[in-house]
PDB file of N, CA and C in Angstrom:
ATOM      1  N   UNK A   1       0.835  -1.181   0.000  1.00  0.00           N
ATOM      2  CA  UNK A   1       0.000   0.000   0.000  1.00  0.00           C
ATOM      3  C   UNK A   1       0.879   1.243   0.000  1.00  0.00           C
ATOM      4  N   UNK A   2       0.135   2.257  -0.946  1.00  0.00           N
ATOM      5  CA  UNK A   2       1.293   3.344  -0.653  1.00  0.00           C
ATOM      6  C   UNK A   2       0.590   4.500   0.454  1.00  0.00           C
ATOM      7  N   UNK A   3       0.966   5.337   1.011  1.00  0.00           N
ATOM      8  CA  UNK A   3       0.880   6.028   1.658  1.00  0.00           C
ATOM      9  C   UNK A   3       1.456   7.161   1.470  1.00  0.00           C
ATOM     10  N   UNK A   4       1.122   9.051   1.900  1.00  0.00           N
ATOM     11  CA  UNK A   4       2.110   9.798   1.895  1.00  0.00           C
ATOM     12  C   UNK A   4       2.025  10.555   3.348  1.00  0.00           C
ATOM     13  N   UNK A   5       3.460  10.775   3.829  1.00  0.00           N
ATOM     14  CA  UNK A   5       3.346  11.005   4.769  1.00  0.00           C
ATOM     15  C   UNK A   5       3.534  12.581   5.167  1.00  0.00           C
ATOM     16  N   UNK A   6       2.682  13.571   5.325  1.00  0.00           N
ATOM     17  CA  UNK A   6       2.466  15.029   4.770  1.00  0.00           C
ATOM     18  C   UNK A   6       3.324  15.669   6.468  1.00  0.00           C
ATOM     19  N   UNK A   7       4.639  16.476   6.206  1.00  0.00           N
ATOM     20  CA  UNK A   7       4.789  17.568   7.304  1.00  0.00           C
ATOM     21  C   UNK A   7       3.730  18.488   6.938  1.00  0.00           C
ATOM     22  N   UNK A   8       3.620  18.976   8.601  1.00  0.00           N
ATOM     23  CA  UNK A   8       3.692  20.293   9.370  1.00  0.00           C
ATOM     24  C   UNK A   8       4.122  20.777   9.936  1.00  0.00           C
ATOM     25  N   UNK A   9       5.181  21.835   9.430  1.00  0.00           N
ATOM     26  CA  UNK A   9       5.688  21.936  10.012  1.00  0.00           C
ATOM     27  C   UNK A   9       5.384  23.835  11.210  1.00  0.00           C
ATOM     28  N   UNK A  10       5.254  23.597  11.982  1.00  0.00           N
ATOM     29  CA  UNK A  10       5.161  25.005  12.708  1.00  0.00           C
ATOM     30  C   UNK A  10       5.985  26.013  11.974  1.00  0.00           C
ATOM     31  N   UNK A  11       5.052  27.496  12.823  1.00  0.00           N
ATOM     32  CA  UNK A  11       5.408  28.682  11.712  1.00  0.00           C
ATOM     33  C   UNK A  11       5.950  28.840  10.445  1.00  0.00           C
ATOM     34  N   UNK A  12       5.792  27.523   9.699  1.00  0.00           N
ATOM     35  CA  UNK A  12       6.196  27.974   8.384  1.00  0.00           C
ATOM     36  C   UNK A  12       5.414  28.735   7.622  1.00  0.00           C
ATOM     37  N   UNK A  13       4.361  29.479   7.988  1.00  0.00           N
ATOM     38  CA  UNK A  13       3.652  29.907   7.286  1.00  0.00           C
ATOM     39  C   UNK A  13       3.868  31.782   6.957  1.00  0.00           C
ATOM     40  N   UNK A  14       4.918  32.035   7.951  1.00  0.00           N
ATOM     41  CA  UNK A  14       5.642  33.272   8.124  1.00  0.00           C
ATOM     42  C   UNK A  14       6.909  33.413   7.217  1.00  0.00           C
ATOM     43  N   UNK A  15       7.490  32.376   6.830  1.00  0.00           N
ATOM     44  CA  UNK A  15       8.976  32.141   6.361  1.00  0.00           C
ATOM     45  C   UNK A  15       8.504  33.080   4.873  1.00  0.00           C
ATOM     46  N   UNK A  16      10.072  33.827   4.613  1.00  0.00           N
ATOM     47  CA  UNK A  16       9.845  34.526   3.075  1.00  0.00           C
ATOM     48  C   UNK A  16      10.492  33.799   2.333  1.00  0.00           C
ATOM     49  N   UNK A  17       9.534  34.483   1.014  1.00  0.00           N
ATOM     50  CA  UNK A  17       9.908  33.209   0.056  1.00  0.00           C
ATOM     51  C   UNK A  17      11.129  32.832  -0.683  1.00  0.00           C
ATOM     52  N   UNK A  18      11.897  33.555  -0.282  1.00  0.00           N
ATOM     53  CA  UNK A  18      13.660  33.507  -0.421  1.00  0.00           C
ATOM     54  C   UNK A  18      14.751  32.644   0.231  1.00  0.00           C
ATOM     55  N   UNK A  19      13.335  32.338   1.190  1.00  0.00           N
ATOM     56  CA  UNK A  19      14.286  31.865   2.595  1.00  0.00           C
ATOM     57  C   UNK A  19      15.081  30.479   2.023  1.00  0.00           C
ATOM     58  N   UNK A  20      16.578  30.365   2.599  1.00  0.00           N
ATOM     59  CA  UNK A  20      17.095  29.152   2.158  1.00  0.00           C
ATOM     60  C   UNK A  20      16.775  27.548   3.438  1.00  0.00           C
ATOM     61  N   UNK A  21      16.788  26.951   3.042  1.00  0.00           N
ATOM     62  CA  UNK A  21      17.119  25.519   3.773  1.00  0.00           C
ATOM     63  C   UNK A  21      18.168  25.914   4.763  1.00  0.00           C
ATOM     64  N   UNK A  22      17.697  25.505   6.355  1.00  0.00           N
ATOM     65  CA  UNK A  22      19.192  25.789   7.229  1.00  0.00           C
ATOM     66  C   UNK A  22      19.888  24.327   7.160  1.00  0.00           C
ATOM     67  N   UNK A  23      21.169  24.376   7.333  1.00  0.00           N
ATOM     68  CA  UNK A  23      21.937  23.524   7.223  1.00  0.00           C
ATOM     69  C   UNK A  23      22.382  23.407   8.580  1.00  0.00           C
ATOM     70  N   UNK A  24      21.821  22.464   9.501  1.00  0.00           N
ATOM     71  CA  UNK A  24      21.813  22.443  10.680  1.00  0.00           C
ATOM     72  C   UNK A  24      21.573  20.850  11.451  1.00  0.00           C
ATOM     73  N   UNK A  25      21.626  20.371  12.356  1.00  0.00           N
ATOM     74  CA  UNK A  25      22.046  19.088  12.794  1.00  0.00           C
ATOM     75  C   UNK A  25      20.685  18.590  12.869  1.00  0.00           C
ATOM     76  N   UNK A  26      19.112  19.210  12.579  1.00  0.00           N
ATOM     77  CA  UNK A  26      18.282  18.791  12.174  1.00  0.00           C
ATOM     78  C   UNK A  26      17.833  18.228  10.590  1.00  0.00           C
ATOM     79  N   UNK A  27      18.508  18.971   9.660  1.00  0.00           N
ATOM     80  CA  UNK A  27      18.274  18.884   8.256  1.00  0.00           C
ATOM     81  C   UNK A  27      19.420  17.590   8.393  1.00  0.00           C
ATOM     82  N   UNK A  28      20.178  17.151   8.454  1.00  0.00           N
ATOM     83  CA  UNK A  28      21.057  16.169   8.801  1.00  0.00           C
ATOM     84  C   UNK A  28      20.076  14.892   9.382  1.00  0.00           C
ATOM     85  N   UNK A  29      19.971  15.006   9.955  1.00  0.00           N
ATOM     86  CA  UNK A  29      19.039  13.817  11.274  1.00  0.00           C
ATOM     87  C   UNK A  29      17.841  13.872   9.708  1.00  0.00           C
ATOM     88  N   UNK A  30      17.269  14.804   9.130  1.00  0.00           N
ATOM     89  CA  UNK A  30      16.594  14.478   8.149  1.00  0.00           C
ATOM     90  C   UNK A  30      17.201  13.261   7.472  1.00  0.00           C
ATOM     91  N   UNK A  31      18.060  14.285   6.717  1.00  0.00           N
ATOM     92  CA  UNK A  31      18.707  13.543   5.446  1.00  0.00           C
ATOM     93  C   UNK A  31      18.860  12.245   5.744  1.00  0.00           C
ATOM     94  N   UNK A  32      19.375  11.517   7.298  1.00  0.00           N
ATOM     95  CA  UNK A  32      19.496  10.259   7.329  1.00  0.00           C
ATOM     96  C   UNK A  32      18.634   9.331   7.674  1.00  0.00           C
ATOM     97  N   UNK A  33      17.229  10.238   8.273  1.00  0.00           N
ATOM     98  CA  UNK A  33      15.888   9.504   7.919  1.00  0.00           C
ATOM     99  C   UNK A  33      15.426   9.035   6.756  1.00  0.00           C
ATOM    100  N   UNK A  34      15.630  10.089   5.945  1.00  0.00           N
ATOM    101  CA  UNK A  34      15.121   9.919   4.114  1.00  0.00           C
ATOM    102  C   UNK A  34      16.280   8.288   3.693  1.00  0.00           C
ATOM    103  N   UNK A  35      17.445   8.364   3.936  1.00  0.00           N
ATOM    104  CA  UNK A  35      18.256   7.419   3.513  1.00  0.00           C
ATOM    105  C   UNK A  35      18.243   6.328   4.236  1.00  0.00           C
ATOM    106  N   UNK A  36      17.755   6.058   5.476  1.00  0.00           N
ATOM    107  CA  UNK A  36      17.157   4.888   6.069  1.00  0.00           C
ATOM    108  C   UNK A  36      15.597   4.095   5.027  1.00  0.00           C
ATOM    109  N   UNK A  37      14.466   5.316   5.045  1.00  0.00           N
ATOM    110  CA  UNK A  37      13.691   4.693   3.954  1.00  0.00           C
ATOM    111  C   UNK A  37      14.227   4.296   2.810  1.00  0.00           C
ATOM    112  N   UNK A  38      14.975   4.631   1.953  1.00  0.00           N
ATOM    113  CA  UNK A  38      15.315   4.571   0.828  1.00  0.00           C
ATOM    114  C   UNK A  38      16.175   3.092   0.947  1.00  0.00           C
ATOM    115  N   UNK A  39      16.879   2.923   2.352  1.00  0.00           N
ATOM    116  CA  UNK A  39      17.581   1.668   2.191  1.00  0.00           C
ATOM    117  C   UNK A  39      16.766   0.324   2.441  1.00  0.00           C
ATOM    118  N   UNK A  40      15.793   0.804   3.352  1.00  0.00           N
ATOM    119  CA  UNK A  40      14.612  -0.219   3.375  1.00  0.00           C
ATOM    120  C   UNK A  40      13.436  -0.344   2.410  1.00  0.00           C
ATOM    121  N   UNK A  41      14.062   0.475   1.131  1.00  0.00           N
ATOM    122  CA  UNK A  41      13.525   0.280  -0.092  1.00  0.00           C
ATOM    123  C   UNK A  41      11.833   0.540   0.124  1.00  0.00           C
ATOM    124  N   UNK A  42      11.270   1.356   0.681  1.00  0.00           N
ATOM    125  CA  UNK A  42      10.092   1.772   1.195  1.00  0.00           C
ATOM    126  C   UNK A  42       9.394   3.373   0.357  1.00  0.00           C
ATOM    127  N   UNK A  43      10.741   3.942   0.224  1.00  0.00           N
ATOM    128  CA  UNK A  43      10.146   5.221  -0.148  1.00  0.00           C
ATOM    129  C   UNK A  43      10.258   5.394  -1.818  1.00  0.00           C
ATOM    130  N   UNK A  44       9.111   6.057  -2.096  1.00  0.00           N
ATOM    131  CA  UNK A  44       9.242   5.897  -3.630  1.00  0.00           C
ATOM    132  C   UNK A  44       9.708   7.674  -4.149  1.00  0.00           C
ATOM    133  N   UNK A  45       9.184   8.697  -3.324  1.00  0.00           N
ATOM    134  CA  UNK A  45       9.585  10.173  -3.402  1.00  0.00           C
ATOM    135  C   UNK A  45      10.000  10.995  -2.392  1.00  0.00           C
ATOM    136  N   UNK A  46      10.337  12.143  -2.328  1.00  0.00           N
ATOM    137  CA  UNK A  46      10.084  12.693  -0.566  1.00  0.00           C
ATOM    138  C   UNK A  46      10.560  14.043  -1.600  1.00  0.00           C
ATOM    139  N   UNK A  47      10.009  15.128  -1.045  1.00  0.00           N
ATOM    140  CA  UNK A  47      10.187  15.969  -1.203  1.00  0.00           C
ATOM    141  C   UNK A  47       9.666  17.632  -0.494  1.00  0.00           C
ATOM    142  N   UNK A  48      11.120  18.269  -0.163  1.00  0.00           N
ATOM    143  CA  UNK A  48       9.835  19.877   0.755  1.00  0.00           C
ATOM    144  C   UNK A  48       9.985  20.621  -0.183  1.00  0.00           C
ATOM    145  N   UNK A  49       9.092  21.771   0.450  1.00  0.00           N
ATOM    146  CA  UNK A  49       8.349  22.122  -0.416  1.00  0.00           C
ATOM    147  C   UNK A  49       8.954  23.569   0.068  1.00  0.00           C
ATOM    148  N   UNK A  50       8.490  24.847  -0.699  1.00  0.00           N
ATOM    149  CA  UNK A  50       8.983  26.344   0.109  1.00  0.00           C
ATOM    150  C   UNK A  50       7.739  26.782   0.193  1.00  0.00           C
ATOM    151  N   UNK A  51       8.808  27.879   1.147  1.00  0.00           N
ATOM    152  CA  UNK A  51       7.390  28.324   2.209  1.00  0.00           C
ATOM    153  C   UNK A  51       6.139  28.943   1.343  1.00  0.00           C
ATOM    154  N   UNK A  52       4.908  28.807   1.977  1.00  0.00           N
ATOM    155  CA  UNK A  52       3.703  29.748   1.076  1.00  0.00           C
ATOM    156  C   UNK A  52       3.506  31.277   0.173  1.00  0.00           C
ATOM    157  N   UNK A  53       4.560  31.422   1.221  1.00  0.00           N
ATOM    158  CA  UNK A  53       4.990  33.445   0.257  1.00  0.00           C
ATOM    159  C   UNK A  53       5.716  32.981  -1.007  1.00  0.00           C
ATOM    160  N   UNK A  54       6.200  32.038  -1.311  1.00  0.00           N
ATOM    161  CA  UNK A  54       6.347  31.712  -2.828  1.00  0.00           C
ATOM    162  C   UNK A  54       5.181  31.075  -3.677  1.00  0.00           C
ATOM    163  N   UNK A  55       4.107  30.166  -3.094  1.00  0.00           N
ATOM    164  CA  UNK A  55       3.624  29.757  -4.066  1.00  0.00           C
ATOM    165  C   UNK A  55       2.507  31.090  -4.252  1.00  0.00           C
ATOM    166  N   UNK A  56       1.437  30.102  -4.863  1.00  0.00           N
ATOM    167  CA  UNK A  56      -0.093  30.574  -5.403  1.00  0.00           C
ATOM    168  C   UNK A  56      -1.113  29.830  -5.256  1.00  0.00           C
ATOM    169  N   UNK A  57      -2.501  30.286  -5.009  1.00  0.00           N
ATOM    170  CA  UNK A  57      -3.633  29.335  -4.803  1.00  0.00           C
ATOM    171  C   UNK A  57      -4.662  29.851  -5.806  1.00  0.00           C
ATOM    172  N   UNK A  58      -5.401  28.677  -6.808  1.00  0.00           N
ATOM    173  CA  UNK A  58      -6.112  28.628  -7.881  1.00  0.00           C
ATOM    174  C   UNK A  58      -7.512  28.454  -7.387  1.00  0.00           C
ATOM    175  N   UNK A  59      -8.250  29.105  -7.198  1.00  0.00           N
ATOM    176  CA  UNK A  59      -9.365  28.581  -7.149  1.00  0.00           C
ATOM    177  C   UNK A  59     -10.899  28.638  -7.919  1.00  0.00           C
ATOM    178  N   UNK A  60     -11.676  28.027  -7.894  1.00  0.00           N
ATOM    179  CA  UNK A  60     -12.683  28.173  -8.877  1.00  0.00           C
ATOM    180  C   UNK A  60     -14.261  28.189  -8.646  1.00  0.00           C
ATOM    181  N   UNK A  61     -14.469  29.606  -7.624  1.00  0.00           N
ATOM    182  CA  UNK A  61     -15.251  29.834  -7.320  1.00  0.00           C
ATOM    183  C   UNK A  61     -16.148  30.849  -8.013  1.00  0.00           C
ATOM    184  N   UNK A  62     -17.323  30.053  -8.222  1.00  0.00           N
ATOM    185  CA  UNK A  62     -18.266  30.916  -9.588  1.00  0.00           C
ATOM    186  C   UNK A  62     -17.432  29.988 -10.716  1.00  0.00           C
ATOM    187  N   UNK A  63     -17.154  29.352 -10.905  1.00  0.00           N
ATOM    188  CA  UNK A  63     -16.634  28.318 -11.760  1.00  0.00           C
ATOM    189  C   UNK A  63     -16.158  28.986 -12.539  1.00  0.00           C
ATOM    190  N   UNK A  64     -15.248  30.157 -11.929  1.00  0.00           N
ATOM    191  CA  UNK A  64     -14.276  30.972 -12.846  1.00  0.00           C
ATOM    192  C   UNK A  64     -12.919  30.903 -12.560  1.00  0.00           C
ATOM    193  N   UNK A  65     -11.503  30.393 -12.763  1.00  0.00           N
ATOM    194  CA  UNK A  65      -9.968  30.706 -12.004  1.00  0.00           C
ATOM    195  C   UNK A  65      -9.776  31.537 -11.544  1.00  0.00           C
ATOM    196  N   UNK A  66      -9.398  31.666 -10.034  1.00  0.00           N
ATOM    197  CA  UNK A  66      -9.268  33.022  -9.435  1.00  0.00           C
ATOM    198  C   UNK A  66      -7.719  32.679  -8.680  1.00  0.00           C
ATOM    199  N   UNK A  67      -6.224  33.634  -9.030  1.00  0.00           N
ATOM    200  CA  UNK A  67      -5.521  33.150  -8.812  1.00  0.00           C
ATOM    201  C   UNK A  67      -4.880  34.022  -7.275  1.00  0.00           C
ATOM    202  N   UNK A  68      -4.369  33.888  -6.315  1.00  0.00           N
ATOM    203  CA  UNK A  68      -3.686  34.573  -5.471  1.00  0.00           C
ATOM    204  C   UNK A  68      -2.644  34.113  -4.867  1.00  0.00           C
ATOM    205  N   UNK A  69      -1.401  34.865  -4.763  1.00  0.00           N
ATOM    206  CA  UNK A  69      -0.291  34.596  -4.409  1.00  0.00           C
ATOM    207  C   UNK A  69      -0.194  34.674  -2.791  1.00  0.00           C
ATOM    208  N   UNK A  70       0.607  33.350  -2.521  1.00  0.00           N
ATOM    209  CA  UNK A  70       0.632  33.607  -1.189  1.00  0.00           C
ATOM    210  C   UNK A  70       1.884  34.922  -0.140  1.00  0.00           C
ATOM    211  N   UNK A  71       1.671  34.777   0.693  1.00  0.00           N
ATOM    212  CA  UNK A  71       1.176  34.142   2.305  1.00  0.00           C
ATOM    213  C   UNK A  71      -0.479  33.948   2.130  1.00  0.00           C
ATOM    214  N   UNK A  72      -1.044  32.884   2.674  1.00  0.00           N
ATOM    215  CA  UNK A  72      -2.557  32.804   2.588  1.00  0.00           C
ATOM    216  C   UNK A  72      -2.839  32.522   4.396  1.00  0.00           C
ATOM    217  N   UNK A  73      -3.340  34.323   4.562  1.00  0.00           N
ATOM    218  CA  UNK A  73      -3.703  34.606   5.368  1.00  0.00           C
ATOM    219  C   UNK A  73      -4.570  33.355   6.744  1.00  0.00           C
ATOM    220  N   UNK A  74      -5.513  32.866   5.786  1.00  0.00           N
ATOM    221  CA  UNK A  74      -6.758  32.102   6.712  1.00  0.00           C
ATOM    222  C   UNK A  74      -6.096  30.725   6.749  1.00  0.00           C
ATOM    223  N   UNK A  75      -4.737  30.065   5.979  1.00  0.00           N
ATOM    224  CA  UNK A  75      -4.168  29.157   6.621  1.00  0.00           C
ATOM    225  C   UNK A  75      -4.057  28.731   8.287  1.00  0.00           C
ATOM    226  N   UNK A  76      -3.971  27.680   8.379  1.00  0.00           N
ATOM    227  CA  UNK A  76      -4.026  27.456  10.022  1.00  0.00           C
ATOM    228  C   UNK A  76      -2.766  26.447  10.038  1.00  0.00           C
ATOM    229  N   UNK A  77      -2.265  25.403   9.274  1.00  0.00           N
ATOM    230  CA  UNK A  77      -1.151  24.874   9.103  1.00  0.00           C
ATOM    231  C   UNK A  77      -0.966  24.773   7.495  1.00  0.00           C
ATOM    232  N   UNK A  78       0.427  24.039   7.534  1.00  0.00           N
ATOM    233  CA  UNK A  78       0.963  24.413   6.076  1.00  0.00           C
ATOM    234  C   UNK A  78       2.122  23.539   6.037  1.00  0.00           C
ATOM    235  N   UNK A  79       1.614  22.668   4.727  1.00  0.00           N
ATOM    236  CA  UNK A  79       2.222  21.533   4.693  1.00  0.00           C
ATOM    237  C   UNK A  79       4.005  22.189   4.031  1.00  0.00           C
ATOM    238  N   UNK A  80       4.914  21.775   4.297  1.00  0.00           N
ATOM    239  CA  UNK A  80       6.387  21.536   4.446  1.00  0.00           C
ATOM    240  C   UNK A  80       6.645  20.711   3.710  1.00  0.00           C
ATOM    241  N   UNK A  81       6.448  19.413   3.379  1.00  0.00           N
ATOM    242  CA  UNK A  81       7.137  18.273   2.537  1.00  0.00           C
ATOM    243  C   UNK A  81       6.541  17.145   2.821  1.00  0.00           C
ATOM    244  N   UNK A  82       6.714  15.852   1.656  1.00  0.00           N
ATOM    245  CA  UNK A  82       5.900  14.949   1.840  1.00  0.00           C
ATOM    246  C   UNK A  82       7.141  14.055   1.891  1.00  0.00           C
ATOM    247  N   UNK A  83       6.701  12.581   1.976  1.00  0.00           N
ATOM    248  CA  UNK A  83       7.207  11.324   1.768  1.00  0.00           C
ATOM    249  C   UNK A  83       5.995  10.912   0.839  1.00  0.00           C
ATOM    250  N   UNK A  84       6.645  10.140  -0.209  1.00  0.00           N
ATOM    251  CA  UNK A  84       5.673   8.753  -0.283  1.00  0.00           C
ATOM    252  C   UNK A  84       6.253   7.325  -0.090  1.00  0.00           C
ATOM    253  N   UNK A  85       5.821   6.621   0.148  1.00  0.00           N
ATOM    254  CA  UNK A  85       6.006   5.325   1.034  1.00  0.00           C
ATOM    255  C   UNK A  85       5.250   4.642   0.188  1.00  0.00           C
ATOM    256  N   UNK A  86       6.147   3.071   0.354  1.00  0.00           N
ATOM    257  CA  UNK A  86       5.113   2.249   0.392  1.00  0.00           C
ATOM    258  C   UNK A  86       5.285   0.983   1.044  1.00  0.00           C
ATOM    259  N   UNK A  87       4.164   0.534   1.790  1.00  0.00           N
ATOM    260  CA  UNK A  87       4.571  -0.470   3.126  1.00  0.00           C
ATOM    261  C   UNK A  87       3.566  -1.252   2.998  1.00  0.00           C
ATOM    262  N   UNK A  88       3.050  -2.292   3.500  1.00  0.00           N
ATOM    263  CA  UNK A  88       2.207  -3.428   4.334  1.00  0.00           C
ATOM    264  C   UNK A  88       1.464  -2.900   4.596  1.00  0.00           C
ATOM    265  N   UNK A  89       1.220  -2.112   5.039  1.00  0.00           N
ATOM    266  CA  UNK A  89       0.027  -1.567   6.037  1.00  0.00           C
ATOM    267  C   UNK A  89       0.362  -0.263   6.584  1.00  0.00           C
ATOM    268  N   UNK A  90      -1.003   0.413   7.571  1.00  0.00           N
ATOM    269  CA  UNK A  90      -1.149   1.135   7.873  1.00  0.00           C
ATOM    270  C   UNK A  90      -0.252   1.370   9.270  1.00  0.00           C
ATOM    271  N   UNK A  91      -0.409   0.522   9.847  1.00  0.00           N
ATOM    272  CA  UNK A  91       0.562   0.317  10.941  1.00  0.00           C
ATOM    273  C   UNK A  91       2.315   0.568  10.613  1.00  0.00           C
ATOM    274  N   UNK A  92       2.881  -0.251   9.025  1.00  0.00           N
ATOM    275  CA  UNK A  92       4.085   0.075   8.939  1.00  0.00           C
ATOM    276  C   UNK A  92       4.311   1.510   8.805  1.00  0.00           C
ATOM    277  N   UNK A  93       3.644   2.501   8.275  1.00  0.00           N
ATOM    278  CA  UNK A  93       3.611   3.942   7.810  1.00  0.00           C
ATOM    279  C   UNK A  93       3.459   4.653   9.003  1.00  0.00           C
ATOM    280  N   UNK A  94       2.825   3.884   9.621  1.00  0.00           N
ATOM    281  CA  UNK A  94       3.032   5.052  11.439  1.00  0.00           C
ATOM    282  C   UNK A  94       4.173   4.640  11.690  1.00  0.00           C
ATOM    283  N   UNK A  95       4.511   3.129  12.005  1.00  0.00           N
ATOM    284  CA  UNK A  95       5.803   3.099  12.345  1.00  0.00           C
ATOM    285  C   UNK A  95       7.315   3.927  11.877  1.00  0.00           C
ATOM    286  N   UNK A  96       6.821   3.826  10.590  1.00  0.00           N
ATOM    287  CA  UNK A  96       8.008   4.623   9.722  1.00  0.00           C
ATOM    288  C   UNK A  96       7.561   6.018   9.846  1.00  0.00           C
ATOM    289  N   UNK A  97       6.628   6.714  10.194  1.00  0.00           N
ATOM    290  CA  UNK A  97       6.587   8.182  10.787  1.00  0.00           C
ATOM    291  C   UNK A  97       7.254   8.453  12.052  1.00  0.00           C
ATOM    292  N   UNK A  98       6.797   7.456  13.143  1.00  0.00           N
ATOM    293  CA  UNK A  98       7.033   7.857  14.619  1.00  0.00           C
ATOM    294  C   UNK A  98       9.060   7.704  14.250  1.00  0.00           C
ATOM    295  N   UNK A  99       9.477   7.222  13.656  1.00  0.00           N
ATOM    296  CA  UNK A  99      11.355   7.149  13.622  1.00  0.00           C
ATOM    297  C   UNK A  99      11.319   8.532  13.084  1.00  0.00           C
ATOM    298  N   UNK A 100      10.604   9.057  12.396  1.00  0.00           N
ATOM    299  CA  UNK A 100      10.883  10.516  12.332  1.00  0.00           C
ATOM    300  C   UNK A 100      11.422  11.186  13.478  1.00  0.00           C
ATOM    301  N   UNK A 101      12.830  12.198  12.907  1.00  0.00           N
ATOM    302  CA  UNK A 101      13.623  13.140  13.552  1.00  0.00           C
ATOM    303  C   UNK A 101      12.598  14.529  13.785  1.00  0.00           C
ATOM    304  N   UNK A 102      11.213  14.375  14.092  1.00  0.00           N
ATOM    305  CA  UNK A 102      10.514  15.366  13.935  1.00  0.00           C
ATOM    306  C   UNK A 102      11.035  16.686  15.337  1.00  0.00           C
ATOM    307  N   UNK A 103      10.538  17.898  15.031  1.00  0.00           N
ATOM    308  CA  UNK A 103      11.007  18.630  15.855  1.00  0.00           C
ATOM    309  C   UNK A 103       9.483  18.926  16.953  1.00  0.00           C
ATOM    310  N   UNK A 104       9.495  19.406  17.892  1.00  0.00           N
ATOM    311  CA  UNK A 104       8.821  19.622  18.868  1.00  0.00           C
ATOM    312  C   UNK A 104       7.356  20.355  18.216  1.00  0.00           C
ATOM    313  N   UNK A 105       7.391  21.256  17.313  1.00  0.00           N
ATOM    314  CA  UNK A 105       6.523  22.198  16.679  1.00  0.00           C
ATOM    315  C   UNK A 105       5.922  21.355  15.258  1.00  0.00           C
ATOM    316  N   UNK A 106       6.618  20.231  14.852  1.00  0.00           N
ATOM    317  CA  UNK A 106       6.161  19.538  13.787  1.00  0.00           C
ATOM    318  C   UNK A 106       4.675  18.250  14.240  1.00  0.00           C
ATOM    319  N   UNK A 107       4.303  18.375  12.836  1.00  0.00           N
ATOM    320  CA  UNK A 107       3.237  17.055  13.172  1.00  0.00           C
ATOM    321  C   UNK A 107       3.227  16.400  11.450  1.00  0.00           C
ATOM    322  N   UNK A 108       3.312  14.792  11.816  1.00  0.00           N
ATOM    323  CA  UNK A 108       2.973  14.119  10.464  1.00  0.00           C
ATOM    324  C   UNK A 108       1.724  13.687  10.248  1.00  0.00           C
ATOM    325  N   UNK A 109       1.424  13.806   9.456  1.00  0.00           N
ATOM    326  CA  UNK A 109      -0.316  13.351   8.974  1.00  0.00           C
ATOM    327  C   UNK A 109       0.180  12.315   7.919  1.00  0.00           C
ATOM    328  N   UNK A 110      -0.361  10.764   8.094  1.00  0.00           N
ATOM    329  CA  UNK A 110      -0.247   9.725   7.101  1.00  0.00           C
ATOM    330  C   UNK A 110      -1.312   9.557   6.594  1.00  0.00           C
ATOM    331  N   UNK A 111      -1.806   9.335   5.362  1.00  0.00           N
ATOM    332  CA  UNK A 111      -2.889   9.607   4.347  1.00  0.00           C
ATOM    333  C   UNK A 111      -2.670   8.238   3.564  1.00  0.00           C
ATOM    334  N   UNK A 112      -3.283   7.072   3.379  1.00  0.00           N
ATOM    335  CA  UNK A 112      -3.497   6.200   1.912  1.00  0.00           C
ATOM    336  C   UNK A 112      -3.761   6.681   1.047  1.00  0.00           C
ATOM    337  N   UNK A 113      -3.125   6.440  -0.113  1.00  0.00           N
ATOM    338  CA  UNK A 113      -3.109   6.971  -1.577  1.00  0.00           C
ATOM    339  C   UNK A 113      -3.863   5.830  -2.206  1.00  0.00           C
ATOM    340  N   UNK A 114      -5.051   6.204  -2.693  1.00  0.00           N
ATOM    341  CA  UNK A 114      -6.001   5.565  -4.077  1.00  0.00           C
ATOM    342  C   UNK A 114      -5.541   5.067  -4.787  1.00  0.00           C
ATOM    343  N   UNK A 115      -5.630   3.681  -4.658  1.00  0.00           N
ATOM    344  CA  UNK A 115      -5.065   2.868  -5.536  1.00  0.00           C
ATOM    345  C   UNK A 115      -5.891   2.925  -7.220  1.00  0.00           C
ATOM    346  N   UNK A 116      -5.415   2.729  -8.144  1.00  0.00           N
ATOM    347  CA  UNK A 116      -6.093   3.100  -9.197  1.00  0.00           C
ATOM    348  C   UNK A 116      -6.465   1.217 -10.071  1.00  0.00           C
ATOM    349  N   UNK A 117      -7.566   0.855 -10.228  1.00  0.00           N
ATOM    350  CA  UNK A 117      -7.615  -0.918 -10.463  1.00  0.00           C
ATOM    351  C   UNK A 117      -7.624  -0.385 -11.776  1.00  0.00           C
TER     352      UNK A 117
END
């Protein structure tokens, strides 16, 4: 089954959109999480994402495109980066979340991905 496993990460929703990646003994403790999945041949992508003051949100209300650039104000969290996985079960994908190097202000949300028959 695949699964993706979505950060949140706290106040990222303030960060500008310039901001670089810190290179710090957390992004590390990352990197060797990501390369633990990858050696247990589990993960199929992983990727973060930058902060919201870079992207844009499309929406199609009045079934017309209405486009706005972020920071998006009425956000309440804001996804950071995903994993995708793929494991046994639902149980292996928590398991392989909770080894997350997560930080005190972070939270993972694991989601099943639709299998397509």
């Amino acid at each position: 089954m695949r699964f993706m496993m979505i950060m949140f990460p706290g106040s990222y929703d303030n960060v500008p959109a310039d901001a670089e990646l810190p290179n710090d003994e957390h992004m590390l403790a990352m990197g060797k999480y990501n390369e633990a999945l990858r050696e247990a041949g589990v993960l199929l992508a992983v990727d973060g994402l930058r902060a919201p003051s870079a992207g844009a949100r499309v929406s199609f209300k009045s079934g017309k495109a209405v486009v706005r650039d972020g920071p998006f104000s009425e956000s309440k969290e804001v996804v950071g980066g995903y994993w995708m996985i793929q494991v046994r079960s639902r149980d292996d994908a928590i398991e392989w979340a909770k080894r997350c190097p997560g930080l005190p202000n972070e939270t993972i949300e694991i989601r099943p991905v639709w299998e397509m028959a």
